[in-house]
PDB file of N, CA and C in Angstrom:
ATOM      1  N   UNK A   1     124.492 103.257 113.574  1.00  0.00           N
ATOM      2  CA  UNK A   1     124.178 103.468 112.178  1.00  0.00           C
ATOM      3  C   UNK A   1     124.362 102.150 111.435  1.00  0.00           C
ATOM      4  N   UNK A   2     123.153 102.138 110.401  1.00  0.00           N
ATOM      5  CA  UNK A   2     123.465 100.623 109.755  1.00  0.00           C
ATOM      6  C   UNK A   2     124.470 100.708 108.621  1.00  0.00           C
ATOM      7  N   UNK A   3     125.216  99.678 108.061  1.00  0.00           N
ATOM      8  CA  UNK A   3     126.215  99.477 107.271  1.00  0.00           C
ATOM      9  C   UNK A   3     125.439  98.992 106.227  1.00  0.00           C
ATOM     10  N   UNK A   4     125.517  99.705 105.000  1.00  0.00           N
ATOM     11  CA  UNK A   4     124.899  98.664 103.331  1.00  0.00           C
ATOM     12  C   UNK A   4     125.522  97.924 103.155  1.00  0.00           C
ATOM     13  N   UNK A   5     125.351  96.988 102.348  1.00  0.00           N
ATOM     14  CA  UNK A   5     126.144  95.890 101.478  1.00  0.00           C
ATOM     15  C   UNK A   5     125.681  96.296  99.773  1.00  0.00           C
ATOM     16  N   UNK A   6     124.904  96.925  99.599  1.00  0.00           N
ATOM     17  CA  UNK A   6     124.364  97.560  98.280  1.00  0.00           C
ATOM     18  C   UNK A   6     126.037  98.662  97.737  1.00  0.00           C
ATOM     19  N   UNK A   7     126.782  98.511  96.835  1.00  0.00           N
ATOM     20  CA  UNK A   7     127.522  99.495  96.263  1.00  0.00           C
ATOM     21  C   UNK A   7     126.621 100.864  96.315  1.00  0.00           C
ATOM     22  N   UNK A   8     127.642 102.130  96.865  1.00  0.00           N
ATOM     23  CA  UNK A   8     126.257 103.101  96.692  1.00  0.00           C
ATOM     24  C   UNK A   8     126.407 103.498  95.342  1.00  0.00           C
ATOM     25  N   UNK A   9     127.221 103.254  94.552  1.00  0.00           N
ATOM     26  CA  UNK A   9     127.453 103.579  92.703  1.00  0.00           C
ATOM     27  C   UNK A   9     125.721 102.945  92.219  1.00  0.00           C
ATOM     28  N   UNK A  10     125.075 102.683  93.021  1.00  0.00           N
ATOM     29  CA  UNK A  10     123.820 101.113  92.489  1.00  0.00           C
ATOM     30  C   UNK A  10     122.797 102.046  92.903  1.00  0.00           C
ATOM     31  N   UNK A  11     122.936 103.059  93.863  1.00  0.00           N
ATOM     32  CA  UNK A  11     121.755 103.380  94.198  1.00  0.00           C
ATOM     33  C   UNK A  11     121.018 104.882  93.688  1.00  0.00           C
ATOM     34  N   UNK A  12     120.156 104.836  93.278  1.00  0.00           N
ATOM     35  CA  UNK A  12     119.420 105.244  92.665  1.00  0.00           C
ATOM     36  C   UNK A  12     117.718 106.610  92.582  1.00  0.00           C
ATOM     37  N   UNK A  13     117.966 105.307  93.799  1.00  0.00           N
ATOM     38  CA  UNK A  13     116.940 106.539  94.658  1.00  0.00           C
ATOM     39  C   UNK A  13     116.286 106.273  96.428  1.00  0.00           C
ATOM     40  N   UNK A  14     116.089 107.336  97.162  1.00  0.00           N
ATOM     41  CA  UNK A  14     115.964 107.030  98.547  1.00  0.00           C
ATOM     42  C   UNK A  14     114.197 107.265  98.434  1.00  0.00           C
ATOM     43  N   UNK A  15     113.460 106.401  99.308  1.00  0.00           N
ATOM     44  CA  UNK A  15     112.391 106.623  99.654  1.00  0.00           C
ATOM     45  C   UNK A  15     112.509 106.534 100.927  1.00  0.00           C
ATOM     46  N   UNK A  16     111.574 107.383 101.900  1.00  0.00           N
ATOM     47  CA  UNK A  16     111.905 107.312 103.426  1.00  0.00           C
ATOM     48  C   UNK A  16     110.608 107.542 103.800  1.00  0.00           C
ATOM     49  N   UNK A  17     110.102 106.896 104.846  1.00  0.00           N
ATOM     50  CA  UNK A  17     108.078 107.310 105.510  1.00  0.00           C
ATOM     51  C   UNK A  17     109.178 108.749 106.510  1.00  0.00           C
ATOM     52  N   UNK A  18     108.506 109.184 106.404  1.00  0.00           N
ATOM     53  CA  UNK A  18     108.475 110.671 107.320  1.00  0.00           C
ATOM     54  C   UNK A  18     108.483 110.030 109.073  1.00  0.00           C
ATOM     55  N   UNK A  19     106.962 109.849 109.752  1.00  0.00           N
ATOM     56  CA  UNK A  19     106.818 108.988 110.567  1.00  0.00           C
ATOM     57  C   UNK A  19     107.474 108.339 111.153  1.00  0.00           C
ATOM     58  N   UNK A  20     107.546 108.260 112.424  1.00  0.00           N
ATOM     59  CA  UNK A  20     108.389 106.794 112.869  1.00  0.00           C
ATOM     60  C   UNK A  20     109.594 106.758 112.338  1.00  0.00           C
ATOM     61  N   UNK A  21     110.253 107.183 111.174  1.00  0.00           N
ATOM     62  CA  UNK A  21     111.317 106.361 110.488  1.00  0.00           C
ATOM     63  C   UNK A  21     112.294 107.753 110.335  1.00  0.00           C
ATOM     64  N   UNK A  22     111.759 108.408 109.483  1.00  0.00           N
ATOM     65  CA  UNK A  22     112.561 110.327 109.813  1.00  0.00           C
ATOM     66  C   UNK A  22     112.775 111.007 110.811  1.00  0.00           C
ATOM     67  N   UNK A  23     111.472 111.181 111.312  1.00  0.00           N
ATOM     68  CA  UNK A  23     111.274 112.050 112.715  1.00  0.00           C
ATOM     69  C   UNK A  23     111.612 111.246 113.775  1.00  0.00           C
ATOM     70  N   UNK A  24     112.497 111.954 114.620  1.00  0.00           N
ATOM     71  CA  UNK A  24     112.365 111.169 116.038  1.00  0.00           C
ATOM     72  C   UNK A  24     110.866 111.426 116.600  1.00  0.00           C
ATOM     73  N   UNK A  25     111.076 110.652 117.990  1.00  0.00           N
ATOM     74  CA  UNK A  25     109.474 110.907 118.956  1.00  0.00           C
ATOM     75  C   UNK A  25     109.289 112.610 119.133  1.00  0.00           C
ATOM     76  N   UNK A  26     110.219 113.357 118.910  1.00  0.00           N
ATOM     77  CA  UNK A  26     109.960 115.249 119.074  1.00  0.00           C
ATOM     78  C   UNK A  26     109.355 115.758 117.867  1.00  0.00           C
ATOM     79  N   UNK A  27     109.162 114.931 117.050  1.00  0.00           N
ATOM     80  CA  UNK A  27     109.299 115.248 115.271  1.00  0.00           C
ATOM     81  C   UNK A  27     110.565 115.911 114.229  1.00  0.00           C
ATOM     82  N   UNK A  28     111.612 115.427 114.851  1.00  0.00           N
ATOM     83  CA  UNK A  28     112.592 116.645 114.489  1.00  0.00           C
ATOM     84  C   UNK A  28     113.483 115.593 113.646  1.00  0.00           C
ATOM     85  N   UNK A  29     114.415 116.105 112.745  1.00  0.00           N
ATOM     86  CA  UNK A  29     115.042 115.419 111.529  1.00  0.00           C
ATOM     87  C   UNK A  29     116.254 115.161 112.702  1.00  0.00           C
ATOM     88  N   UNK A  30     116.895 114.110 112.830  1.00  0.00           N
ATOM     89  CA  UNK A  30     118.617 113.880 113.443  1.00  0.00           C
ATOM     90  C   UNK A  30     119.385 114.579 112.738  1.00  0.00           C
ATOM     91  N   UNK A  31     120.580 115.446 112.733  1.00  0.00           N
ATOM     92  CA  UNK A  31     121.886 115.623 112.378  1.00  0.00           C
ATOM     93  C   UNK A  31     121.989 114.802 111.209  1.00  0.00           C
ATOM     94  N   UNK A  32     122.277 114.036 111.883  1.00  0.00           N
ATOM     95  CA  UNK A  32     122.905 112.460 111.200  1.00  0.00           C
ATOM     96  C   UNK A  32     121.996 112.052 109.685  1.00  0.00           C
ATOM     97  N   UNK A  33     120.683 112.138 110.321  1.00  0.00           N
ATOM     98  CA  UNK A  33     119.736 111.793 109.070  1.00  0.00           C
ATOM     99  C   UNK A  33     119.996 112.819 107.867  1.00  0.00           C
ATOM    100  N   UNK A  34     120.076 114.353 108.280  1.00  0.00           N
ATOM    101  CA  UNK A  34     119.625 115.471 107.655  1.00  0.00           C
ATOM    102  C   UNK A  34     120.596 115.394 107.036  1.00  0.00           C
ATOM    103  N   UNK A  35     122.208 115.040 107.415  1.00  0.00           N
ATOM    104  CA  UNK A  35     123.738 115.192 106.515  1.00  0.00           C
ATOM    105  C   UNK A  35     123.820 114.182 105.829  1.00  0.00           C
ATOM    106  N   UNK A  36     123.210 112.971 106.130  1.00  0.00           N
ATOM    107  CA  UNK A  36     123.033 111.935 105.173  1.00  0.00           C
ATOM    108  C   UNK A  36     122.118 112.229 104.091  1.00  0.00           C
ATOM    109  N   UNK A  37     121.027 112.344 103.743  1.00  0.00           N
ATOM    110  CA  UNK A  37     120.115 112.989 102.935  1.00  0.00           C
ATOM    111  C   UNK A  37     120.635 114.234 101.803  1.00  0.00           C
ATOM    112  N   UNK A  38     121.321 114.979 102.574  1.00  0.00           N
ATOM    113  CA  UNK A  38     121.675 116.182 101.881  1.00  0.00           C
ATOM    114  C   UNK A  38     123.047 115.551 101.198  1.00  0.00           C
ATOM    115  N   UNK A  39     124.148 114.670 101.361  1.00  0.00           N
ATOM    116  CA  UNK A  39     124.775 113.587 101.075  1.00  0.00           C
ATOM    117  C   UNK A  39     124.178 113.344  99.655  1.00  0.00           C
ATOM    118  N   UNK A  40     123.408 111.822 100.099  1.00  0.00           N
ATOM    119  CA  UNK A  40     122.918 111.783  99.226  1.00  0.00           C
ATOM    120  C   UNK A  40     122.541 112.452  97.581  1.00  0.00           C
ATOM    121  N   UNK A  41     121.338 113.143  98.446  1.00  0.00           N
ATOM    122  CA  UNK A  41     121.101 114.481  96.922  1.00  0.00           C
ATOM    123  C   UNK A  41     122.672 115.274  96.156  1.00  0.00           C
ATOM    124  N   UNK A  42     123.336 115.564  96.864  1.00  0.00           N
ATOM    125  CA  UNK A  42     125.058 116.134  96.608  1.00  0.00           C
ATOM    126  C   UNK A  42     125.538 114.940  95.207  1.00  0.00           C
ATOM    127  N   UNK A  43     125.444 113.519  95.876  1.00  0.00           N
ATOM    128  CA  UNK A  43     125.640 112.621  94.562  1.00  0.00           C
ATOM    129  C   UNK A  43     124.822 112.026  93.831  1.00  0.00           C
ATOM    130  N   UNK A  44     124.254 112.740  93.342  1.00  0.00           N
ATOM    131  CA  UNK A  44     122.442 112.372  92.389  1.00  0.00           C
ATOM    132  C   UNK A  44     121.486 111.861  92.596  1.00  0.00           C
ATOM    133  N   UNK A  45     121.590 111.156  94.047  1.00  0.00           N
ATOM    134  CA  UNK A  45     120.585 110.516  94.358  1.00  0.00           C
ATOM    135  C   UNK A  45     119.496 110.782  94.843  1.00  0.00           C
ATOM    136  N   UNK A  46     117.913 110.537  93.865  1.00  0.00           N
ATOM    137  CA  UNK A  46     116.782 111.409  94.627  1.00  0.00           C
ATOM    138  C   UNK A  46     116.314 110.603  95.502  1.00  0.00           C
ATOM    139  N   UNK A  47     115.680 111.648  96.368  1.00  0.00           N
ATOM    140  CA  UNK A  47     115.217 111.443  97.811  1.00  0.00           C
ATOM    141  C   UNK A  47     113.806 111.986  97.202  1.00  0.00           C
ATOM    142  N   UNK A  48     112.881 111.012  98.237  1.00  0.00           N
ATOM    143  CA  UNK A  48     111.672 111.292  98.251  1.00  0.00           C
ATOM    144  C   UNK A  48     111.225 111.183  99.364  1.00  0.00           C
ATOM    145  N   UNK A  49     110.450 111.915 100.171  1.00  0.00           N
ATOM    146  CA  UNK A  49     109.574 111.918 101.612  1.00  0.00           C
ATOM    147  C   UNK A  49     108.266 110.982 100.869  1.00  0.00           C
ATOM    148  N   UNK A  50     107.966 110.465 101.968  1.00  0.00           N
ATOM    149  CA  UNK A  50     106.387 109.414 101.966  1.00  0.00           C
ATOM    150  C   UNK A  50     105.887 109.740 103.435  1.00  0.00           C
ATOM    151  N   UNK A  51     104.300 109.451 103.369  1.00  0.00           N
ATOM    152  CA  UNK A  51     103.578 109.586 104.220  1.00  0.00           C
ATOM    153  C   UNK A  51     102.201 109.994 103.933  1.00  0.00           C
ATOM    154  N   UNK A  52     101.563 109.268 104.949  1.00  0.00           N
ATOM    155  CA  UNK A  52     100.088 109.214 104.743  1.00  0.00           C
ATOM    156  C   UNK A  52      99.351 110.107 104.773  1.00  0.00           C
ATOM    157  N   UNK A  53     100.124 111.264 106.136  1.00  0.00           N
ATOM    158  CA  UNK A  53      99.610 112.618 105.789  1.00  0.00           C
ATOM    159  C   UNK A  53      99.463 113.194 105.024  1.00  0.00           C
ATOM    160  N   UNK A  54      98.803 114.661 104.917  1.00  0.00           N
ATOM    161  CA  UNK A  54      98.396 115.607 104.299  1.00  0.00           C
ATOM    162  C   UNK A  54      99.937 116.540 104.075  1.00  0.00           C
ATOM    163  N   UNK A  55      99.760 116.961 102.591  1.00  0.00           N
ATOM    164  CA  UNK A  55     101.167 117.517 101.878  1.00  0.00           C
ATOM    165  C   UNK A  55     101.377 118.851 103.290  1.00  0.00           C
ATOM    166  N   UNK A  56     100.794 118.997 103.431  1.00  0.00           N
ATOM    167  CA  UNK A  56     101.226 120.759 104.722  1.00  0.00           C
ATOM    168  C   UNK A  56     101.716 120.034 105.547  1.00  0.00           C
ATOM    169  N   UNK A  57     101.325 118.848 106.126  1.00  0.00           N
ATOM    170  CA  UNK A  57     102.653 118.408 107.482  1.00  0.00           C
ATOM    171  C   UNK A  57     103.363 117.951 106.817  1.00  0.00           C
ATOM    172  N   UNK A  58     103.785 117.537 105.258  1.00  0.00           N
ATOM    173  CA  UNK A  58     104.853 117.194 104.830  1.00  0.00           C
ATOM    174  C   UNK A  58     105.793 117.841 104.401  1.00  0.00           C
ATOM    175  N   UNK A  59     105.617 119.065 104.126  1.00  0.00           N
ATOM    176  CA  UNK A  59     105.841 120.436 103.640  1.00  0.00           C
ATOM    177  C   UNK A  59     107.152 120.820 104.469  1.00  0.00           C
ATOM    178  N   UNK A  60     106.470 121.252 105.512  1.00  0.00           N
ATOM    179  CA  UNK A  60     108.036 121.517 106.419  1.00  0.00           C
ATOM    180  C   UNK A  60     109.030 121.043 106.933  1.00  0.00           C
ATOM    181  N   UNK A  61     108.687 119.827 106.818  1.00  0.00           N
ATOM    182  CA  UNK A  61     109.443 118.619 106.638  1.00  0.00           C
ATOM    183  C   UNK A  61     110.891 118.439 106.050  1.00  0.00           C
ATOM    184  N   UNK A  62     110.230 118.522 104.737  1.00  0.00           N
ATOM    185  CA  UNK A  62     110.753 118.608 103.442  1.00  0.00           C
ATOM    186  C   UNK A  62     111.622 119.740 103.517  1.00  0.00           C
ATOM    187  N   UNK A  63     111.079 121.179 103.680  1.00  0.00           N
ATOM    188  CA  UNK A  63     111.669 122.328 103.536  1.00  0.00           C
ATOM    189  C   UNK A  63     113.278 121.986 104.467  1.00  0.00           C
ATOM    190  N   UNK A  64     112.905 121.476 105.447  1.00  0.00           N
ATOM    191  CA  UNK A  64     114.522 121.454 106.460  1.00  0.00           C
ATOM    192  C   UNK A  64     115.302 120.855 105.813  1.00  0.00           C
ATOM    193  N   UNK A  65     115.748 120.103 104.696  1.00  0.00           N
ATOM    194  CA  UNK A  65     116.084 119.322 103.799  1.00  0.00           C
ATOM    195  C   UNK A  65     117.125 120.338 102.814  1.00  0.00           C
ATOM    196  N   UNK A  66     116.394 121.478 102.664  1.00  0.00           N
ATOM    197  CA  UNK A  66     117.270 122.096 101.837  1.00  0.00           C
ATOM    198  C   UNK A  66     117.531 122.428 100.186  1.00  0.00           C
ATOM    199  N   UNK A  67     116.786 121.149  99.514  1.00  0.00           N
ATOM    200  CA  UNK A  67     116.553 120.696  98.279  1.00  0.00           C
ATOM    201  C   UNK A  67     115.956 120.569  97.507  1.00  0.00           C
ATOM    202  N   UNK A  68     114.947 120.619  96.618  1.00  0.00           N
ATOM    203  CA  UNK A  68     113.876 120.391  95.817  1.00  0.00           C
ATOM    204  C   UNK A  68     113.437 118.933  95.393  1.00  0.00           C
ATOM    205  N   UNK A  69     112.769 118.659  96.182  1.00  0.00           N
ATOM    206  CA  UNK A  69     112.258 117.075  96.378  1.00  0.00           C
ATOM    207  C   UNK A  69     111.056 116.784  96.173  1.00  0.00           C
ATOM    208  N   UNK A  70     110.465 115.937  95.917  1.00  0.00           N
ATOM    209  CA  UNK A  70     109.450 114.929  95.783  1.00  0.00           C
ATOM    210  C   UNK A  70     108.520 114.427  96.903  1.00  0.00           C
ATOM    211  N   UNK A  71     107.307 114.426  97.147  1.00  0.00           N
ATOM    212  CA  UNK A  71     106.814 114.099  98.298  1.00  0.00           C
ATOM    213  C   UNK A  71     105.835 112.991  97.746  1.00  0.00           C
ATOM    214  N   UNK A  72     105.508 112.176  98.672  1.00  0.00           N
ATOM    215  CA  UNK A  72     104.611 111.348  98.174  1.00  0.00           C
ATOM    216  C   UNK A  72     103.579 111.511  99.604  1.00  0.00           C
ATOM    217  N   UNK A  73     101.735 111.784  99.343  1.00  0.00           N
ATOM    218  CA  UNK A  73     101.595 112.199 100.272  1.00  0.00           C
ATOM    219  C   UNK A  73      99.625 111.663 100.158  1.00  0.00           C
ATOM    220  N   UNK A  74      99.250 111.793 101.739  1.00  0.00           N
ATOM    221  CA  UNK A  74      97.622 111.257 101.627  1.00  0.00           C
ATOM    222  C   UNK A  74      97.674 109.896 101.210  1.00  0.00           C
ATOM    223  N   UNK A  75      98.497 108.851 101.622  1.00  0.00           N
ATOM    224  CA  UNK A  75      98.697 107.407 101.199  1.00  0.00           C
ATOM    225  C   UNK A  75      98.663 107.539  99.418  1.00  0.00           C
ATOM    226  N   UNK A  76      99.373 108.303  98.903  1.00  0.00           N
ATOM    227  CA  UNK A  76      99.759 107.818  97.869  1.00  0.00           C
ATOM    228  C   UNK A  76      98.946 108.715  96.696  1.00  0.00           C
ATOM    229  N   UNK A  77      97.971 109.186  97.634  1.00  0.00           N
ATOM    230  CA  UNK A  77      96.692 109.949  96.610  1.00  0.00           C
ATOM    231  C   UNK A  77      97.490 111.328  95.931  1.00  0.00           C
ATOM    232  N   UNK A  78      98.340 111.785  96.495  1.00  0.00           N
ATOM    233  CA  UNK A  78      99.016 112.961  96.155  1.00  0.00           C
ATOM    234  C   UNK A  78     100.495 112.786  96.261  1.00  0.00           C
ATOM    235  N   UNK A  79     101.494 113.543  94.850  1.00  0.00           N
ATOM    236  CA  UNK A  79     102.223 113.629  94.943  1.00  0.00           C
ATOM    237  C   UNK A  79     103.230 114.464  94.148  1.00  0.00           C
ATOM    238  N   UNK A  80     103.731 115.436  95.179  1.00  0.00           N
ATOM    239  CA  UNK A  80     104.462 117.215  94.308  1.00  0.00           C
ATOM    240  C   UNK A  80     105.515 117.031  95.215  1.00  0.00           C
ATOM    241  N   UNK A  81     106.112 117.966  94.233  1.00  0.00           N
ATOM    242  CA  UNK A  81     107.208 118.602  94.318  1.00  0.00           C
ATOM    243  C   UNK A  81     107.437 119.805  95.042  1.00  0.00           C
ATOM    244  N   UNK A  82     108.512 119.588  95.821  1.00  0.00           N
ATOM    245  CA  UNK A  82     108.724 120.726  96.730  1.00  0.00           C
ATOM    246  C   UNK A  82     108.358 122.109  96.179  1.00  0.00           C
ATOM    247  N   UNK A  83     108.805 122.702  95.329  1.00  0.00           N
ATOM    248  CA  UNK A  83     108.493 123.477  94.829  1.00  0.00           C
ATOM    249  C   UNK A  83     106.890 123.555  94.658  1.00  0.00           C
ATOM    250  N   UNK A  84     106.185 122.436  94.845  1.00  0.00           N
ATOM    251  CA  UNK A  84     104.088 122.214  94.734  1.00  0.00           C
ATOM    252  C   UNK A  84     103.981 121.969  93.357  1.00  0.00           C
ATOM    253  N   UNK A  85     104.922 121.968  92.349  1.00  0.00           N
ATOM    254  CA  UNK A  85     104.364 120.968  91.183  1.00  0.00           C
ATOM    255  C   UNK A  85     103.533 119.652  91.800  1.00  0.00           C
ATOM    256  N   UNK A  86     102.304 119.652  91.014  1.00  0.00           N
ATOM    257  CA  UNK A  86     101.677 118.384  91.042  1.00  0.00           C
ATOM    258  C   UNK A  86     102.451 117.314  90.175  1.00  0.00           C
ATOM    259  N   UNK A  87     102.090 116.235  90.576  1.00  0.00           N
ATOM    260  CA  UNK A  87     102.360 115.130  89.229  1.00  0.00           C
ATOM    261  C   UNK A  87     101.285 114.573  89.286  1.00  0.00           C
ATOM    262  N   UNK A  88     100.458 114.330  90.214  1.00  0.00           N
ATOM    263  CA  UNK A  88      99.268 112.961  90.367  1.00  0.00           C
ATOM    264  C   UNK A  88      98.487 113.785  91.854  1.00  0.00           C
ATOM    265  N   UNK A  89      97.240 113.684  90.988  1.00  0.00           N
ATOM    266  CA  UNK A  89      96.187 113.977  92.821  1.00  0.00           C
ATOM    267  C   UNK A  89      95.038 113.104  92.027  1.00  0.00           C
ATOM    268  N   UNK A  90      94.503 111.964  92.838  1.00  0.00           N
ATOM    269  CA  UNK A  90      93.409 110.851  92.593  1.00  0.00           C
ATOM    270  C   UNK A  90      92.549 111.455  93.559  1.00  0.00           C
ATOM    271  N   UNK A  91      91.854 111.975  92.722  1.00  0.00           N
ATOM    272  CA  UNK A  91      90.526 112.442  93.559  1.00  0.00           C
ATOM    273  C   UNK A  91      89.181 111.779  93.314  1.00  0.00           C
ATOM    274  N   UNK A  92      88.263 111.231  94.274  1.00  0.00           N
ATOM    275  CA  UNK A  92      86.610 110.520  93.875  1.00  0.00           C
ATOM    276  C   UNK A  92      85.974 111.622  93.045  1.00  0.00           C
ATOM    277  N   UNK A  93      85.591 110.986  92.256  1.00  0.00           N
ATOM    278  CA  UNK A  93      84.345 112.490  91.904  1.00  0.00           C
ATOM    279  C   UNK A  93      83.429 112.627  92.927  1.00  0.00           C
ATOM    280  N   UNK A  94      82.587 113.978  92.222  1.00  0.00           N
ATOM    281  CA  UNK A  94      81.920 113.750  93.642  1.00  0.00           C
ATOM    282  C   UNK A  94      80.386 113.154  94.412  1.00  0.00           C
ATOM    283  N   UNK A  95      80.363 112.417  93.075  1.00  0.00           N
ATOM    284  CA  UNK A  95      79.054 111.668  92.941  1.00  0.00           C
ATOM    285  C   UNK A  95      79.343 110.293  93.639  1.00  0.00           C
ATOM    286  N   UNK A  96      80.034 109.811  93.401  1.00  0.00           N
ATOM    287  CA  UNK A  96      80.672 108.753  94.619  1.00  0.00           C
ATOM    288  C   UNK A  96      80.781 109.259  95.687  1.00  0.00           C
ATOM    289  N   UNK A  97      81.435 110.151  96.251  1.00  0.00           N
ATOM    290  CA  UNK A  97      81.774 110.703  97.509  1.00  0.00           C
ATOM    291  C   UNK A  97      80.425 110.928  98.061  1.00  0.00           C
ATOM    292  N   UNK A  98      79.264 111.576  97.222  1.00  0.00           N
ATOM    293  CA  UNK A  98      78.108 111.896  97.926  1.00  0.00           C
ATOM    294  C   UNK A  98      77.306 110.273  98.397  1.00  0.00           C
ATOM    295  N   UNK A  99      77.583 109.268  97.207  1.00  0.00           N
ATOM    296  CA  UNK A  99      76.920 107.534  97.608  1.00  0.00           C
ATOM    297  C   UNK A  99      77.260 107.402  98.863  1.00  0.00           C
ATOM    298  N   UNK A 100      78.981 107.266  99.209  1.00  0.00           N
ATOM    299  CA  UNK A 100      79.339 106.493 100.053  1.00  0.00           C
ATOM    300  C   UNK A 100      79.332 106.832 101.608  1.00  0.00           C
ATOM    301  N   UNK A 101      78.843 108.741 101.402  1.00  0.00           N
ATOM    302  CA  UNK A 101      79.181 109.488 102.691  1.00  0.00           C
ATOM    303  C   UNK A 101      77.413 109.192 103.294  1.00  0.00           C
ATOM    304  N   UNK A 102      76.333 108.717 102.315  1.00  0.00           N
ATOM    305  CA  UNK A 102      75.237 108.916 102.344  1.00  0.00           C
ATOM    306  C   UNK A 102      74.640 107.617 102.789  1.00  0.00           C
TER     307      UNK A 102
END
């Protein structure tokens, strides 16, 4: 496990990629990660999931977590709240979408 040098009184908020960086190679959250996280949130600190995927593989993700969190999701194009509050979905219209697919 890595050691901060950051005071955690300083920190503010966690961003984490899902991918590679959350999930082990099984897809599954560590112990370790999941009590740290839930940690975290315990002393105010929000946590947010990231990832390029689509919000439904981020979804359950999230849910093992325990908490009402923030997802950032579709590289950035979408991003709700556990609960599925939207805040932001950047969608093409669809007159572009028809140019560029055409």
């Amino acid at each position: 496990m890595l050691k901060s040098t950051v005071p955690a009184d300083s920190i503010r908020l966690i961003a984490i990629d899902i991918d590679g960086t959350l999930l082990n190679p099984q897809f599954q959250i560590s112990e370790t990660d999941l009590t740290a996280l839930r940690n975290a949130h315990s002393q105010g600190i929000e946590v947010i999931l990231v990832t390029g995927r689509r919000h439904a593989f981020a979804l359950p993700i999230a849910q093992q977590l325990g908490f009402d969190l923030w997802l950032i999701c579709s590289n950035g194009a979408v991003t709700r709240s556990l609960s599925e509050r939207p805040s932001t979905a950047t969608c093409f219209p669809n007159k572009l979408v028809a140019i560029s697919v055409a």
